[in-house]
Protein backbone atom coordinates (compact mmCIF):
# COMPACT_ATOMS: atom_id res chain seq x y z
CA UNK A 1 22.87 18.69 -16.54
CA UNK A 2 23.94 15.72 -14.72
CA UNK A 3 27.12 14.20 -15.43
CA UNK A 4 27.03 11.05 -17.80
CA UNK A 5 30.90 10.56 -19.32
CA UNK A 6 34.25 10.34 -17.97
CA UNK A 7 37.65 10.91 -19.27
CA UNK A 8 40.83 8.82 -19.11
CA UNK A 9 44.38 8.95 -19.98
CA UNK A 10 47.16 6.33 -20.28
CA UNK A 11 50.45 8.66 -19.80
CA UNK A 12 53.51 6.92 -21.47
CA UNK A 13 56.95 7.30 -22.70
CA UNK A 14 55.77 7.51 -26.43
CA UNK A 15 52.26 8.46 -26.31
CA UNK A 16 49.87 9.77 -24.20
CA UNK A 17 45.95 7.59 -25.44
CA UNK A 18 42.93 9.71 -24.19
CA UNK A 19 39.32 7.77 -24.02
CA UNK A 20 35.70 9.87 -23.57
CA UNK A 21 33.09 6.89 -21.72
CA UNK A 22 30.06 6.31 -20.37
CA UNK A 23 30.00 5.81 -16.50
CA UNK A 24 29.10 2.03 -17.75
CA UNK A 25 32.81 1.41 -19.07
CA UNK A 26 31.66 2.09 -22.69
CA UNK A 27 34.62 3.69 -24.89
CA UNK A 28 32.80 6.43 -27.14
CA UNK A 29 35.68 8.06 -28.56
CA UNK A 30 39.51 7.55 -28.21
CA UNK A 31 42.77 9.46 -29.87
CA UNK A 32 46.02 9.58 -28.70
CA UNK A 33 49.14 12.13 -29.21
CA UNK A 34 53.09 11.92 -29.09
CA UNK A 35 54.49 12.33 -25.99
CA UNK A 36 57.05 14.80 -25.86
CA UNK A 37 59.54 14.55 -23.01
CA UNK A 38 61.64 16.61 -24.16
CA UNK A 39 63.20 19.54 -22.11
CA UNK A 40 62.44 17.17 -18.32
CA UNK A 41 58.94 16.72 -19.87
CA UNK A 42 57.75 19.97 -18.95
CA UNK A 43 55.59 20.04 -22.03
CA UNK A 44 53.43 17.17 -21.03
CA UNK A 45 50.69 18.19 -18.70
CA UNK A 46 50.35 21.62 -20.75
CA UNK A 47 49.60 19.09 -24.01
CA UNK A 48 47.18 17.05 -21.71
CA UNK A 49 45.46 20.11 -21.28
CA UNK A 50 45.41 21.40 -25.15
CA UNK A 51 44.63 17.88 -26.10
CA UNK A 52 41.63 17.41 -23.97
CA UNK A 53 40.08 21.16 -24.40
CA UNK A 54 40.58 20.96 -28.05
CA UNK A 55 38.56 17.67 -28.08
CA UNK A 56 35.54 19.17 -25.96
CA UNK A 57 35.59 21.78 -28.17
CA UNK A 58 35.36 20.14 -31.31
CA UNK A 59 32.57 18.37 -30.52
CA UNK A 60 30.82 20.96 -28.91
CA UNK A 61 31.06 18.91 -25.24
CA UNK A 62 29.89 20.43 -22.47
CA UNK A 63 32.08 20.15 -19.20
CA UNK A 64 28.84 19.58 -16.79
CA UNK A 65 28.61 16.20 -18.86
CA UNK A 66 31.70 15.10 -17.11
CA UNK A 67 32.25 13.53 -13.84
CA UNK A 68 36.10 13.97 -13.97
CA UNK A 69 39.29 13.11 -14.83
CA UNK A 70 41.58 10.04 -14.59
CA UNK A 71 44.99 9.25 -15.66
CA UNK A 72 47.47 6.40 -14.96
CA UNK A 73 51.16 7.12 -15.05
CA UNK A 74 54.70 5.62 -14.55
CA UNK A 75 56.71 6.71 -11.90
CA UNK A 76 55.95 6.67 -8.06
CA UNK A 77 52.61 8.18 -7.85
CA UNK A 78 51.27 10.34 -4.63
CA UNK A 79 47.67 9.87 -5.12
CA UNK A 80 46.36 12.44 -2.10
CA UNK A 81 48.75 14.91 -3.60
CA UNK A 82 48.40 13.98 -7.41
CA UNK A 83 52.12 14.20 -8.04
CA UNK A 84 54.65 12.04 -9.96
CA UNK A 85 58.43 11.17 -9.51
CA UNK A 86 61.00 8.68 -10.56
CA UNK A 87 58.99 8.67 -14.26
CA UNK A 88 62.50 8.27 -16.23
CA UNK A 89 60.99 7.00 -19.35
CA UNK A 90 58.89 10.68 -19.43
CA UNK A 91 62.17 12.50 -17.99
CA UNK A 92 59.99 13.21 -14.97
CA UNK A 93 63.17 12.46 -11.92
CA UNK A 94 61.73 15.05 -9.87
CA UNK A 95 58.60 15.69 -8.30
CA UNK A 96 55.83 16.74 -11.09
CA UNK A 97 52.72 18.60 -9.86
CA UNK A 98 50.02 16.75 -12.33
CA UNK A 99 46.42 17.08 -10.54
CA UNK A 100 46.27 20.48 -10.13
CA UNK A 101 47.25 22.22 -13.17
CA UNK A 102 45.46 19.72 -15.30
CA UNK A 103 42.19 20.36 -13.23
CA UNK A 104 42.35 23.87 -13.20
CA UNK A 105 43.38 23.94 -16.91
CA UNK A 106 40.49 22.03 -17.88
CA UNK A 107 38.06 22.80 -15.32
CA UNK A 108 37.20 18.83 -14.27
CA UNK A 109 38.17 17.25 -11.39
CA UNK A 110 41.36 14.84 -11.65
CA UNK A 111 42.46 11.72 -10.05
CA UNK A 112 45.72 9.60 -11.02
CA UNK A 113 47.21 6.46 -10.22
CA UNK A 114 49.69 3.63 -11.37
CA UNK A 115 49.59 2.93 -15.20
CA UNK A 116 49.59 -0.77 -13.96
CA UNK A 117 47.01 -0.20 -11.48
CA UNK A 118 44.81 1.25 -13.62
CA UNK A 119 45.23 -1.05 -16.61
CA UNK A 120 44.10 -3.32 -14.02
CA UNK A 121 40.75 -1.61 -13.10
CA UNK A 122 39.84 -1.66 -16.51
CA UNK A 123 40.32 -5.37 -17.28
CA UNK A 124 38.75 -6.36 -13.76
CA UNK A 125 35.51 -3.10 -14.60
CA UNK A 126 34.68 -4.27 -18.16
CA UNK A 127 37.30 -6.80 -18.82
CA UNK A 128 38.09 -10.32 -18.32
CA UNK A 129 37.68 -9.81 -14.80
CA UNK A 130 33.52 -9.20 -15.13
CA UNK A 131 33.45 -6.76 -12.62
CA UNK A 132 34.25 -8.79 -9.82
CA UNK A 133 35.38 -7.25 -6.60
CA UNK A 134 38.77 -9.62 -5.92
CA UNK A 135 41.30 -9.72 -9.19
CA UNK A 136 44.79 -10.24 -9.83
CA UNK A 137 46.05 -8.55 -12.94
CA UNK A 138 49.08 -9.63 -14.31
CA UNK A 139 50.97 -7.77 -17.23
CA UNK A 140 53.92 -9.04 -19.30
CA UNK A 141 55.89 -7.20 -21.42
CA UNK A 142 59.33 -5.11 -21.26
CA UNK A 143 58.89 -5.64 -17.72
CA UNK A 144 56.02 -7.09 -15.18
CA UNK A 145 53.90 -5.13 -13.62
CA UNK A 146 50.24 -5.48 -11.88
CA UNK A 147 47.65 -4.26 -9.84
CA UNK A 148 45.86 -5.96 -7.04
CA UNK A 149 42.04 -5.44 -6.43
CA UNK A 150 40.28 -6.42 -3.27
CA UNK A 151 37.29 -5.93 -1.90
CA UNK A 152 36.96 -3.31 -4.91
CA UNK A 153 39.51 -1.42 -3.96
CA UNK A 154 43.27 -1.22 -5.36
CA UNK A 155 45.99 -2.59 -2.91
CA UNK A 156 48.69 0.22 -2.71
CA UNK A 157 50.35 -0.84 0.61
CA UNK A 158 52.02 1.70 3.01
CA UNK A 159 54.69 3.33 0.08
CA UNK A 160 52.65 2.61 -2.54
CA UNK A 161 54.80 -0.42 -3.79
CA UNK A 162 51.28 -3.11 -3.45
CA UNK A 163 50.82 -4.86 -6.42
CA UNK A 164 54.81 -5.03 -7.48
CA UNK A 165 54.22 -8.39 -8.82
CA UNK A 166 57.46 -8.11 -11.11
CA UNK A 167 59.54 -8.31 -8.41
CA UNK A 168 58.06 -11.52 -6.50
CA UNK A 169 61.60 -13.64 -6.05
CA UNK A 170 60.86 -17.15 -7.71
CA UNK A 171 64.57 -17.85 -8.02
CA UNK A 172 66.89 -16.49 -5.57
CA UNK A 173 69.51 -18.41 -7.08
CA UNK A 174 68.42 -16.48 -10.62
CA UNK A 175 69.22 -13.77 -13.20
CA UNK A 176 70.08 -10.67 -11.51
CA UNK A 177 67.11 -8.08 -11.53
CA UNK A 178 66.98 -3.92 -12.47
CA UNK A 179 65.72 -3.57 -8.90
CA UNK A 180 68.53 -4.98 -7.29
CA UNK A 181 67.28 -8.73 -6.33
CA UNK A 182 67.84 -11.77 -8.00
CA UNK A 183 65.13 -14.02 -9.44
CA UNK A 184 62.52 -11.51 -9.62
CA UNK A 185 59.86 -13.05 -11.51
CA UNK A 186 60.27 -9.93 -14.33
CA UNK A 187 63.74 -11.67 -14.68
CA UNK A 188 62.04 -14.67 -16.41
CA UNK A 189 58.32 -13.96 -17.74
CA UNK A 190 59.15 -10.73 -19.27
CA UNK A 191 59.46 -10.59 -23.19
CA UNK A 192 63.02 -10.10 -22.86
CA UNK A 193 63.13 -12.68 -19.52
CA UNK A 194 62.01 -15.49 -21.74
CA UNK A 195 64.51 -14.73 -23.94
CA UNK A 196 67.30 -15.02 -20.97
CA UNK A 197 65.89 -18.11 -20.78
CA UNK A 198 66.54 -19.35 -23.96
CA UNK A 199 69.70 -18.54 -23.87
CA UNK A 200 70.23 -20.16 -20.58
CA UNK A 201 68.96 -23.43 -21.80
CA UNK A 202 71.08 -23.09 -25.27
CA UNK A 203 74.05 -23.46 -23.34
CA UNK A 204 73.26 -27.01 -22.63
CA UNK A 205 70.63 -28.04 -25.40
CA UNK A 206 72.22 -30.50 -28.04
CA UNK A 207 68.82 -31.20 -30.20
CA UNK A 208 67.81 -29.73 -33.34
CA UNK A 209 66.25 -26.54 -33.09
CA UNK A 210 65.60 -23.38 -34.76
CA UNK A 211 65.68 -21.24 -32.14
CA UNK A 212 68.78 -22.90 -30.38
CA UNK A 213 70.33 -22.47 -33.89
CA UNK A 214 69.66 -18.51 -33.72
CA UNK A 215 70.79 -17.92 -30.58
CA UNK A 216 74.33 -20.24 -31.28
CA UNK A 217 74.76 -17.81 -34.64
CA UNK A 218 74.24 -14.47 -32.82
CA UNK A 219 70.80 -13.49 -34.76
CA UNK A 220 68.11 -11.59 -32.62
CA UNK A 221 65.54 -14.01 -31.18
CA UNK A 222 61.88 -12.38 -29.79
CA UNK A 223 59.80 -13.66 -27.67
CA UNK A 224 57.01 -13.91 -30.14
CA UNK A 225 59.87 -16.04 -31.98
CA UNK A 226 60.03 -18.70 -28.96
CA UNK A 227 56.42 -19.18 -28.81
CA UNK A 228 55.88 -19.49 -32.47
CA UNK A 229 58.50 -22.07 -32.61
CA UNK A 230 57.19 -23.85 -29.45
CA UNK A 231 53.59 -23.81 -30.98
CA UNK A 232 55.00 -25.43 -34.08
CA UNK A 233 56.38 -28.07 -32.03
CA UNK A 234 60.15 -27.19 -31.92
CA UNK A 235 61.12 -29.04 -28.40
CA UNK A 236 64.08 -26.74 -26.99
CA UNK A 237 61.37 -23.66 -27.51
CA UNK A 238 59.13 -26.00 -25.94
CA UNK A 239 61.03 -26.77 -22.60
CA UNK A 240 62.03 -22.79 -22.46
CA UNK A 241 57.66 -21.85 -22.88
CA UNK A 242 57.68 -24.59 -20.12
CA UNK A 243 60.04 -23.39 -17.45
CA UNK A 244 58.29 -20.00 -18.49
CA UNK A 245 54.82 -20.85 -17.83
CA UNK A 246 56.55 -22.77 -14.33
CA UNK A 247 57.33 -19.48 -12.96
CA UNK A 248 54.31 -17.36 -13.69
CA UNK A 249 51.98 -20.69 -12.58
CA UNK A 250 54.00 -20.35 -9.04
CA UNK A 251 53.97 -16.96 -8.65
CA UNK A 252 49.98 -17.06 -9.57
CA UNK A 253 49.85 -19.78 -7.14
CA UNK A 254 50.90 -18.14 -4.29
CA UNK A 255 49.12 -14.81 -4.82
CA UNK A 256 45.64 -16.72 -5.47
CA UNK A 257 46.76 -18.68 -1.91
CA UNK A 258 47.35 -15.18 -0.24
CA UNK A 259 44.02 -13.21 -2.08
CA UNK A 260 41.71 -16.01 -3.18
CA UNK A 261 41.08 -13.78 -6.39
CA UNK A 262 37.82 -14.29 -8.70
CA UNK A 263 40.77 -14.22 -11.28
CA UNK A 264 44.21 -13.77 -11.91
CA UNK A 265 43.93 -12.02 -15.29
CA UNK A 266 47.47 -11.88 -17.84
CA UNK A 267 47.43 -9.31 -19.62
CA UNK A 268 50.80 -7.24 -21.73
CA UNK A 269 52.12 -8.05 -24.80
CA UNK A 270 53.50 -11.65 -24.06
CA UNK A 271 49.82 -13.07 -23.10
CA UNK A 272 49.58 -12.64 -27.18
CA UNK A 273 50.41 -16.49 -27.05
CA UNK A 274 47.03 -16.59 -25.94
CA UNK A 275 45.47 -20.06 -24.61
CA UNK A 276 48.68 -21.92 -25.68
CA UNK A 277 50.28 -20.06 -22.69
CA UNK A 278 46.86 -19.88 -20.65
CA UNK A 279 46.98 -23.87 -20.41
CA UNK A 280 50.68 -24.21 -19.51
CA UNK A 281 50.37 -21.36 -16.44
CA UNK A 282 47.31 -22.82 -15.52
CA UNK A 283 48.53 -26.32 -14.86
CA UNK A 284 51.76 -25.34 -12.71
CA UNK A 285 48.92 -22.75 -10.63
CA UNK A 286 46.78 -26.10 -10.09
CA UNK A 287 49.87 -27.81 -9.15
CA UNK A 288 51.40 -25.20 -6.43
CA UNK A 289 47.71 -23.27 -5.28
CA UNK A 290 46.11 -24.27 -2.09
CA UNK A 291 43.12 -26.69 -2.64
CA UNK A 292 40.43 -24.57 -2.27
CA UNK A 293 42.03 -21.36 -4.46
CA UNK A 294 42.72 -24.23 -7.17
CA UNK A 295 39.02 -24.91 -7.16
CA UNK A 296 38.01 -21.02 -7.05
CA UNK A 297 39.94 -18.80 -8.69
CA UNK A 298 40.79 -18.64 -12.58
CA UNK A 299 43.49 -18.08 -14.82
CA UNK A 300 42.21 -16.23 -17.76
CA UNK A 301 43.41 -13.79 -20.28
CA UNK A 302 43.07 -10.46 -20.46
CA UNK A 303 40.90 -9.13 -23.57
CA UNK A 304 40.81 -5.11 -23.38
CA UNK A 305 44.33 -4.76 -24.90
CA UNK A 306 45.56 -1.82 -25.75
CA UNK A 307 42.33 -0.44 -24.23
CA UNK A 308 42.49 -1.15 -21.25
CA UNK A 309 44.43 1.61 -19.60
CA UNK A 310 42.16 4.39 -21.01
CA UNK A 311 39.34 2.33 -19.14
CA UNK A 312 40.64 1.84 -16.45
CA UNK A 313 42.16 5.52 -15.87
CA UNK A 314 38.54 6.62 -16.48
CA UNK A 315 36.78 4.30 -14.21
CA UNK A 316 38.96 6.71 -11.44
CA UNK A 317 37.01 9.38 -11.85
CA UNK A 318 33.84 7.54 -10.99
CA UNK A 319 35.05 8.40 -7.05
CA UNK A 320 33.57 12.02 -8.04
CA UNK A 321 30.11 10.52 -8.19
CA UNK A 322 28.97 10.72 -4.76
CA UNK A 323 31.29 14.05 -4.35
């Protein structure tokens, strides 16, 4: 029988999503299970393994339909050895042998990278990306991460840290970052950097403004909040969504002037603001981008959600073809 599906798996902190597709990107069926990190997360790759076996053998799946196996992960990820350290939100500090007991447990082959990386395969494979070979793929949420495709091929640099987009300075005068650094971009475009923001500029706003008027009485302000507000025209949220969309425009600006991507794609909770933030990044990229990447390369918006790290994870394993 020759081989026509391929599985993927977005490993995180709360639950692990599993996707069976077609070779052509196509999603055919999807379920996901808590993750359960308790005990150093010794119980995760064994539930992998139930999860997936129990699926092929409800629907009767054959395992000669399958090319393989692919997973993205946190942590710091040896891809030639399929292992996985530093994963704190899974309670993996250690080193975690992943490809091998997950292959032999399920009887597929199995390849793993980045959860980053691979959410960014999936948005350039079937995504907003169309396939191209050179994409940018930004993703905002708790933190900033990304993946970096060139040539077709993910950019993992010499210890793995290539695509570490978070942590491009575009302050080094700014908020002090997890890593270390100051005025890492994560600092600022983050769902909890924009709020730093806000309360920066508070400090020194005297307008009227709902937000400002939170933030002075102590109540819990979101970053869906700020945009909301700044969409409904409230000008302090306005000049924070501003100095927001500054940052990730410049930091766009001068990876499209290093890569000359088909796209620089954002992706992650944030990007929920949708075209209203689109536009704003979009005009500080023109502004800052060499000429010809201005005229070349797009800012667009990612559109697999939730998806997309199942895809891309999947779209992995299609390395097994030729094998």
């Amino acid at each position: 029988m020759t081989a026509s599906k391929i599985i993927g798996i977005d490993l995180g902190g709360t639950s692990i999503k599993f996707g069976i597709l077609t070779l052509t990107g196509e999603v055919q069926d999807k379920w996901s299970i808590p993750t359960n990190i308790l005990e150093d997360g010794k119980h995760i790759v064994p539930d992998i393994i139930q999860s997936i076996n129990h699926r092929l053998n409800l629907y009767n799946l054959d395992k000669s339909e399958f090319l393989g196996i692919g997973m993205g992960t946190p942590g710091s990820v040896n891809i030639s050895e399929s292992t996985v350290k530093a994963a704190f939100n899974l309670n993996w500090a250690d080193t975690q042998e992943v490809g091998k007991p997950i292959s032999e447990g399920v009887g597929l082959p199995f390849i793993l990278d980045n959860d980053a990386n691979v959410a960014a395969l999936g948005e350039r494979w079937v995504g907003a990306g169309e396939n191209n070979p050179d994409v940018v793929f930004i993703t905002l949420g708790t933190g900033v991460g990304g993946g970096i495709i060139a040539s077709g091929e993910l950019v993992h640099g010499i210890a793995g840290a290539g695509g570490e987009i978070g942590h491009i300075c575009v302050d080094p005068d700014g908020f002090e970052c997890t890593c270390g650094n100051r005025g890492c971009l994560e600092t600022v475009t983050s769902a909890t950097g924009i709020v730093r923001l806000a309360r920066k500029f508070a400090e020194e706003y005297e307008g009227d403004s709902t937000i400002k008027a939170a933030i002075d009485n102590g109540d819990e302000v979101t970053s869906k909040d700020i945009f909301f507000a700044a969409q409904e025209g409230d000008h302090f949220s306005l000049s924070v969504v501003d100095k927001f969309a500054y940052y990730l425009g410049f930091a766009g600006a001068n990876l499209g002037s290093t890569l000359n991507p088909a796209s620089i794609v954002i992706g992650g909770g944030v990007s929920a603001a949708g075209e209203f933030l689109r536009e704003k990044v979009e005009t500080y990229f023109n502004k800052y981008a060499f000429s010809t990447v201005r005229n070349s390369s797009k800012i667009k918006l990612a559109v697999l959600g939730n998806d997309a790290g199942i895809i891309g994870a999947a779209s992995l394993a299609l390395k097994f073809k030729g094998e």
